[in-house]
Structures are given as C-alpha cells and as structure tokens.
C-alpha atoms as a PDB file:
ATOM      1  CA  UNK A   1     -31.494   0.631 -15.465  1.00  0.00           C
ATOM      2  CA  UNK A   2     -32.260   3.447 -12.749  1.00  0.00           C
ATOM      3  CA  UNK A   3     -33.358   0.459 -10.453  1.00  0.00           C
ATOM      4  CA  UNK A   4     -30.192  -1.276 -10.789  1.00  0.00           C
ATOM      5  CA  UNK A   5     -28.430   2.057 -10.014  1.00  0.00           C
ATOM      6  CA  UNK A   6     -30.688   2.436  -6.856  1.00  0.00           C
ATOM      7  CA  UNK A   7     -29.903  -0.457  -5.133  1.00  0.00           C
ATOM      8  CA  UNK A   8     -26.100  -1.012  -5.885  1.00  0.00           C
ATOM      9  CA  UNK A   9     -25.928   2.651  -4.106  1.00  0.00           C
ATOM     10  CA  UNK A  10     -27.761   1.435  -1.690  1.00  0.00           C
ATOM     11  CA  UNK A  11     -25.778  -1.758  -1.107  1.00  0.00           C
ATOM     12  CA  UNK A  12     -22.575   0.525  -1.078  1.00  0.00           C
ATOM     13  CA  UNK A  13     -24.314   2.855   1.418  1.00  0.00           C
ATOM     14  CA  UNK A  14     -24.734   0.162   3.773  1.00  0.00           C
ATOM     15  CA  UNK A  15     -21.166  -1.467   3.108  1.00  0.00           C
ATOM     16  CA  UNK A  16     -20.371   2.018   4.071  1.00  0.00           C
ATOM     17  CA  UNK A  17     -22.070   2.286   7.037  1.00  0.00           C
ATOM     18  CA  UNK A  18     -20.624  -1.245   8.528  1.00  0.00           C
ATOM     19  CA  UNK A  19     -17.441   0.420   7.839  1.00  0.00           C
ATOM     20  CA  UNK A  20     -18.088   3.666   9.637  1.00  0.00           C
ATOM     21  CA  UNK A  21     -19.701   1.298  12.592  1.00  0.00           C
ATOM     22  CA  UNK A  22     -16.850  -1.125  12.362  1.00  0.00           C
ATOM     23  CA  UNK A  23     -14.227   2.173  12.908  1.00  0.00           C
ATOM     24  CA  UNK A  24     -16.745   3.719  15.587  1.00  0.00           C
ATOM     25  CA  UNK A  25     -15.919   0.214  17.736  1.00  0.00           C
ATOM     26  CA  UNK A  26     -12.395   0.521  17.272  1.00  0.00           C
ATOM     27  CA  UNK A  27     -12.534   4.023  18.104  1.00  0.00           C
ATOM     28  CA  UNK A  28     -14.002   2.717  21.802  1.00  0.00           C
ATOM     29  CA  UNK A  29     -11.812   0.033  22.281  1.00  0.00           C
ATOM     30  CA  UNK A  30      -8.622   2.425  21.455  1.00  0.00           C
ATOM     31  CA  UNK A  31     -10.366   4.797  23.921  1.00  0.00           C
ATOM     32  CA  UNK A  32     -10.739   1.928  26.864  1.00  0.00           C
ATOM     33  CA  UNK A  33      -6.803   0.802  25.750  1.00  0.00           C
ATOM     34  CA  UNK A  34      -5.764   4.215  26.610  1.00  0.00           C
ATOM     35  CA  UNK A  35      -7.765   5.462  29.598  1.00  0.00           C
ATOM     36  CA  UNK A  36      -6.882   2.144  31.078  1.00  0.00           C
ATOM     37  CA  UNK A  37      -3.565   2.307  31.055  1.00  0.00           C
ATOM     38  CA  UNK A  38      -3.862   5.756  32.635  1.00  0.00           C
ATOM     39  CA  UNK A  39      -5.521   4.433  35.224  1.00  0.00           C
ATOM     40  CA  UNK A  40      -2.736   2.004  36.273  1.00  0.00           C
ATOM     41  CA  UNK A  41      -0.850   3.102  39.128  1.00  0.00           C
ATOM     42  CA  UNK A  42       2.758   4.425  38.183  1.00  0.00           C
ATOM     43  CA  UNK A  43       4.118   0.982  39.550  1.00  0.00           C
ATOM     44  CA  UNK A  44       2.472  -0.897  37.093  1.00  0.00           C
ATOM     45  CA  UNK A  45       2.619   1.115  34.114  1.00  0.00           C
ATOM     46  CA  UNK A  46       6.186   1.235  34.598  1.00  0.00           C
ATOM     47  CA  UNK A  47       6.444  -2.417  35.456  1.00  0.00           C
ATOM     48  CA  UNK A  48       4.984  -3.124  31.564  1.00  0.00           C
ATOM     49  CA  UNK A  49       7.073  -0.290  29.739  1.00  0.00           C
ATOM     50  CA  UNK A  50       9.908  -1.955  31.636  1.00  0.00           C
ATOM     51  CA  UNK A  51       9.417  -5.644  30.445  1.00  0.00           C
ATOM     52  CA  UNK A  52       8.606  -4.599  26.735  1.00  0.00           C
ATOM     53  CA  UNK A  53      11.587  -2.047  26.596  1.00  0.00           C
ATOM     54  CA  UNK A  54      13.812  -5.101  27.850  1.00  0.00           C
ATOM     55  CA  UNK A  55      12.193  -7.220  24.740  1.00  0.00           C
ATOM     56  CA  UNK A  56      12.955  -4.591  22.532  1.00  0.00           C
ATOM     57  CA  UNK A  57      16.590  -4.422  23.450  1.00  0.00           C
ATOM     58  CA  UNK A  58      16.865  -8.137  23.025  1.00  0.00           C
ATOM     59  CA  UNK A  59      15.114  -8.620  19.981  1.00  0.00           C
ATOM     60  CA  UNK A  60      17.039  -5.336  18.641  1.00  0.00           C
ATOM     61  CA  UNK A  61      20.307  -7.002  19.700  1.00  0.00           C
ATOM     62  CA  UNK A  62      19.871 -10.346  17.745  1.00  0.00           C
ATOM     63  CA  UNK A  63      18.624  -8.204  14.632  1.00  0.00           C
ATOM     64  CA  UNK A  64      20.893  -5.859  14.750  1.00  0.00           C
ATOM     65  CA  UNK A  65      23.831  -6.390  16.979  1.00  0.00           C
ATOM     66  CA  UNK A  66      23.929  -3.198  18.899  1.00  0.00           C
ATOM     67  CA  UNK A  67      22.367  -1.039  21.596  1.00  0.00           C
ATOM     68  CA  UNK A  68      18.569  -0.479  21.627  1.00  0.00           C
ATOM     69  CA  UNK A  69      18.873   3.309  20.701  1.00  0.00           C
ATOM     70  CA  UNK A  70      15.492   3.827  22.524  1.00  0.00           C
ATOM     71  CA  UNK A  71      15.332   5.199  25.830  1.00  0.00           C
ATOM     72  CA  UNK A  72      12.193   4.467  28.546  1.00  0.00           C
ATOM     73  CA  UNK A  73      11.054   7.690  28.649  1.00  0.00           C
ATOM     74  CA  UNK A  74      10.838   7.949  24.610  1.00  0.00           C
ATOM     75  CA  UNK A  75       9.475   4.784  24.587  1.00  0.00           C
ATOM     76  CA  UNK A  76       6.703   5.351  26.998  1.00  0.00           C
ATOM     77  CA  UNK A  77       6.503   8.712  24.496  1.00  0.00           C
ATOM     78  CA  UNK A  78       5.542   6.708  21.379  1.00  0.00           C
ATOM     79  CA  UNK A  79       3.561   4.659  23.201  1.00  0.00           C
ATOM     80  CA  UNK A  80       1.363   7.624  24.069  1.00  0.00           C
ATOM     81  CA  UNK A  81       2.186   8.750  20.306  1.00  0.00           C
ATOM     82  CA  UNK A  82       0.873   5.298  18.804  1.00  0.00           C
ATOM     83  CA  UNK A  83      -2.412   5.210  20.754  1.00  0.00           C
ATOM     84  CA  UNK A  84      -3.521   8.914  19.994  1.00  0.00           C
ATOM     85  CA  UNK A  85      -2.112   8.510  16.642  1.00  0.00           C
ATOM     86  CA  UNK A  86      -4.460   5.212  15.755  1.00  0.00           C
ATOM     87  CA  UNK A  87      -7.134   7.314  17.560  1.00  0.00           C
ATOM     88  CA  UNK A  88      -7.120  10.300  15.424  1.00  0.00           C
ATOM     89  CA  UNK A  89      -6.924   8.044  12.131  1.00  0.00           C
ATOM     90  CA  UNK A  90      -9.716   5.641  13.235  1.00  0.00           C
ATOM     91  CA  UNK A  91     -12.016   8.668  14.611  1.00  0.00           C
ATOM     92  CA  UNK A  92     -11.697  10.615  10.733  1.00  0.00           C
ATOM     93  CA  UNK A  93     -12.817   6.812   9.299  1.00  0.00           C
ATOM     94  CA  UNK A  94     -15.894   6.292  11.772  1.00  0.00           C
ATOM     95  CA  UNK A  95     -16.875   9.658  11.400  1.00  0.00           C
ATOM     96  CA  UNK A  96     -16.765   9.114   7.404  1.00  0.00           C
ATOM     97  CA  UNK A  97     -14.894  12.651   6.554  1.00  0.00           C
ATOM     98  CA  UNK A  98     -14.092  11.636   3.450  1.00  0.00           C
ATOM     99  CA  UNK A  99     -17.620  13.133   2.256  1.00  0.00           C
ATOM    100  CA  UNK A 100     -17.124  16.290   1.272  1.00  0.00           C
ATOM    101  CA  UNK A 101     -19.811  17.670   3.398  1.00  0.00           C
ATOM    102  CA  UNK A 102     -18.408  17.184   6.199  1.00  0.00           C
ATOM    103  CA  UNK A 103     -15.326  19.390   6.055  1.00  0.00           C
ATOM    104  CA  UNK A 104     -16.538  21.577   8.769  1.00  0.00           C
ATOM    105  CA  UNK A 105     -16.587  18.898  10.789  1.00  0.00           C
ATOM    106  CA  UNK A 106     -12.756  18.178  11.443  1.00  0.00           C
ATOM    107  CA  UNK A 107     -12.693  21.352  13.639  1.00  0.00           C
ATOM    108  CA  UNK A 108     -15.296  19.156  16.181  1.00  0.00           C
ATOM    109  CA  UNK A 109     -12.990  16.252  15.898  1.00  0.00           C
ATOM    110  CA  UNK A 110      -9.724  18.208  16.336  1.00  0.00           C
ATOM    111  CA  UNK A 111     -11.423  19.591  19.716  1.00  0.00           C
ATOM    112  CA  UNK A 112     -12.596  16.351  20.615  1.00  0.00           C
ATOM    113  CA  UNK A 113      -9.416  15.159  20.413  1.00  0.00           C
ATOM    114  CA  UNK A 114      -7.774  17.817  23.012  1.00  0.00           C
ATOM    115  CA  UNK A 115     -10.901  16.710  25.508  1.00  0.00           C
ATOM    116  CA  UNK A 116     -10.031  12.982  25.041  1.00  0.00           C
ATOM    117  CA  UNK A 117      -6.010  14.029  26.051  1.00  0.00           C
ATOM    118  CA  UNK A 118      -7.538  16.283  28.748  1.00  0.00           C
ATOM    119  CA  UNK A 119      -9.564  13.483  30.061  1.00  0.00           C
ATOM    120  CA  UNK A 120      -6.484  11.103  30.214  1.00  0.00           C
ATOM    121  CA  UNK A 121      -4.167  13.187  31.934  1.00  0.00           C
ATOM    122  CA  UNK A 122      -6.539  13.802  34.310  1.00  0.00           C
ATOM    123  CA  UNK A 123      -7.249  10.481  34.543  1.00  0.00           C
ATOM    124  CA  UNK A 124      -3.721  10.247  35.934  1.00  0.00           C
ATOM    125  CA  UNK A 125      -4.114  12.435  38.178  1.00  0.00           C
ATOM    126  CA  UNK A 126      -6.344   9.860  40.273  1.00  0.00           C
ATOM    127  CA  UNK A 127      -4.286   7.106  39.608  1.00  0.00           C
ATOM    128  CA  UNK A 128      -1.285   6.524  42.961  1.00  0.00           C
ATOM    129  CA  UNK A 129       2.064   7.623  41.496  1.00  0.00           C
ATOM    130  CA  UNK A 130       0.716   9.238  38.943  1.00  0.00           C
ATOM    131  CA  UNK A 131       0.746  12.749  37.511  1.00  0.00           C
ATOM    132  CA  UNK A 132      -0.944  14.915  34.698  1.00  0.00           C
ATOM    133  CA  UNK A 133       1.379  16.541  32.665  1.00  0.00           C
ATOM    134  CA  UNK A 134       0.842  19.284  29.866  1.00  0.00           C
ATOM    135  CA  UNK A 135       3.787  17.947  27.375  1.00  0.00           C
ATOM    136  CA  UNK A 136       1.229  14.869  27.326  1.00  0.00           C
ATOM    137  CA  UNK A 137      -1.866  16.819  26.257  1.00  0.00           C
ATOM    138  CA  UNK A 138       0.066  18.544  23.866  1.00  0.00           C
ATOM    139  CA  UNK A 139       2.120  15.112  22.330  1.00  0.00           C
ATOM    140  CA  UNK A 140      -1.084  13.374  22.532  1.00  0.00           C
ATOM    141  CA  UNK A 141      -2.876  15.602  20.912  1.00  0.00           C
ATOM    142  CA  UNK A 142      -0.710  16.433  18.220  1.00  0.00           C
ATOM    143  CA  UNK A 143      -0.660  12.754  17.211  1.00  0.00           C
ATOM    144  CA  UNK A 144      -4.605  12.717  16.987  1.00  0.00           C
ATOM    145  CA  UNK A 145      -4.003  15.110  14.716  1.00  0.00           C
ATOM    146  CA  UNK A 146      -1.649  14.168  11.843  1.00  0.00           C
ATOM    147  CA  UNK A 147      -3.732  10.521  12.330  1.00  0.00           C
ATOM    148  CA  UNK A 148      -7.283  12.618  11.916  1.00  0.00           C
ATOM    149  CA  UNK A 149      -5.114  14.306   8.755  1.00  0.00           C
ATOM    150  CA  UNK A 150      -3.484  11.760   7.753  1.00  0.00           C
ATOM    151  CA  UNK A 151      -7.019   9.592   7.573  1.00  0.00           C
ATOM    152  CA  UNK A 152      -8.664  12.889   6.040  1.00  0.00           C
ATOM    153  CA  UNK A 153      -5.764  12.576   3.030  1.00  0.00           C
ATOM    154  CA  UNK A 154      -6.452   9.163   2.345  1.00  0.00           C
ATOM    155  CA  UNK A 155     -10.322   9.602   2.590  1.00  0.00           C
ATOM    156  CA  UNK A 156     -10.274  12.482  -0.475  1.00  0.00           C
ATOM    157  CA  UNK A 157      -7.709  10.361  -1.929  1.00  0.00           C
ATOM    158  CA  UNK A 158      -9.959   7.236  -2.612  1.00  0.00           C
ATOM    159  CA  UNK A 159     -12.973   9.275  -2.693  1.00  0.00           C
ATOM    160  CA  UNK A 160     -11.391  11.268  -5.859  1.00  0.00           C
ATOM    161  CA  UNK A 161     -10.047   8.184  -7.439  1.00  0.00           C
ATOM    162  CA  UNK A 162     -13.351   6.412  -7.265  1.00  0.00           C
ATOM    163  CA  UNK A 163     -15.099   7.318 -10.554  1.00  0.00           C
ATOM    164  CA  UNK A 164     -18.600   6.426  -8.474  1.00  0.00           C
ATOM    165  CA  UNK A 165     -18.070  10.258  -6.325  1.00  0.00           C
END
C-alpha cells in the first residue's frame, strides 16, 4: 500500500513539473511576443494596430451593425493589457504558487514584473519613433498583477478542492 502511494505522488510530481516547465516556455515566448513588438519602430507597430483595428471595425459592423466603440489608442492599451496580463497569469503557474510554501514568493514575482515593464519601455526607447512612457510601466504592470492574482486564486482554489493537498 505505502508503495503504491509513493509512486502515484511521484507520477503527479512529475505531471506537475511538465506543467510548471510547459508554463515556464510560455512565459518566454510571451516575453519574446512583447519585447518584440517594442522593438518595432513606431511605423510598424502602428502599421499592425492599424490593420487589426480596421478588422475589428468590420467584423464589429457585420456583428453588430454599429460603430467599433474602440479607439487606436485604447486598443493599442489592451493590447499592452492582454500581453502583461497572460504574463502575470502564466508566470504564478510556472512558478507553481499554488504550494503554500511559496507565499513569500509573490512579492519576487510582483517585482519581477515592474523590471519586465521597465525593460520594455526602455526597450522603446531604442526603437526609431519610439518613446518610453510611465502610464505604460504602470498599465503594464498592473495587468501582471491581477493575472499573477488572478492565477494565485485559482491555484489555492484547485489546490483546496483537491482532497490529495
């Protein structure tokens, strides 16, 4: 009987651990998504914020009938939003807070995520058209944070309706 206990736990240990590596590879490709766009020029980015706004409005048209109540700049916004959002979320998952030992460790991952919207702004600054901006840091970083939260909540939320805790 304790045999059988020992390796299912370790089975789900490992099935845990693909998970937490699986997360820790989204987390770089989220990272490359974002620090590449920041280094497009101000051209470009605005060229591809342009052409998906524009299939937006169309596609909100046919649906809808009316005006695409979404402006570029607010657009560009959530776009920033979405990515640091997804981030935040994906970061909490590889770094496996859900164990309650590692509670202490949000505050490192809420700092992390500031340095990460540091980085990118300053990113822009290199980048021809381009500008850092503070409302950027702060937006970005906000959304890394209700994603790292909201991932945190759903972490404890499994983890306290599992009955194997």
């Amino acid at each position: 009987m304790r045999l059988e206990s020992t390796s299912r736990a370790a089975a789900l240990s490992a099935k845990y651990r693909r998970k937490r590596l699986v997360c820790g590879g989204i987390v770089v490709l989220i990272l490359l998504v974002i620090w590449g766009n920041s280094l497009q020029s101000a051209e470009s980015s605005s060229f591809i914020s342009t052409g998906l706004l524009a299939r937006l409005e169309a596609l909100w048209l046919k649906t809808f009938g009316t005006d695409f109540p979404v402006s570029h700049h607010l657009l560009r916004k959530l776009g920033h939003f979405t990515e640091f959002f997804m981030l935040g979320a994906f970061i909490t998952f590889a770094a496996g807070l859900g164990k309650s030992h590692c509670k202490s460790f949000i505050f490192t991952l809420l700092y992390s995520g500031l340095w990460i919207a540091m980085i990118d702004e300053t990113i822009q600054y290199f980048s021809p058209g381009r500008s850092p901006q503070v409302n950027d840091i702060l937006l970005d970083h906000a959304a890394f944070s209700l994603g790292l939260l909201l991932a945190y909540g759903i972490c404890r939320a499994v983890m306290y309706r599992s009955p194997s805790r």
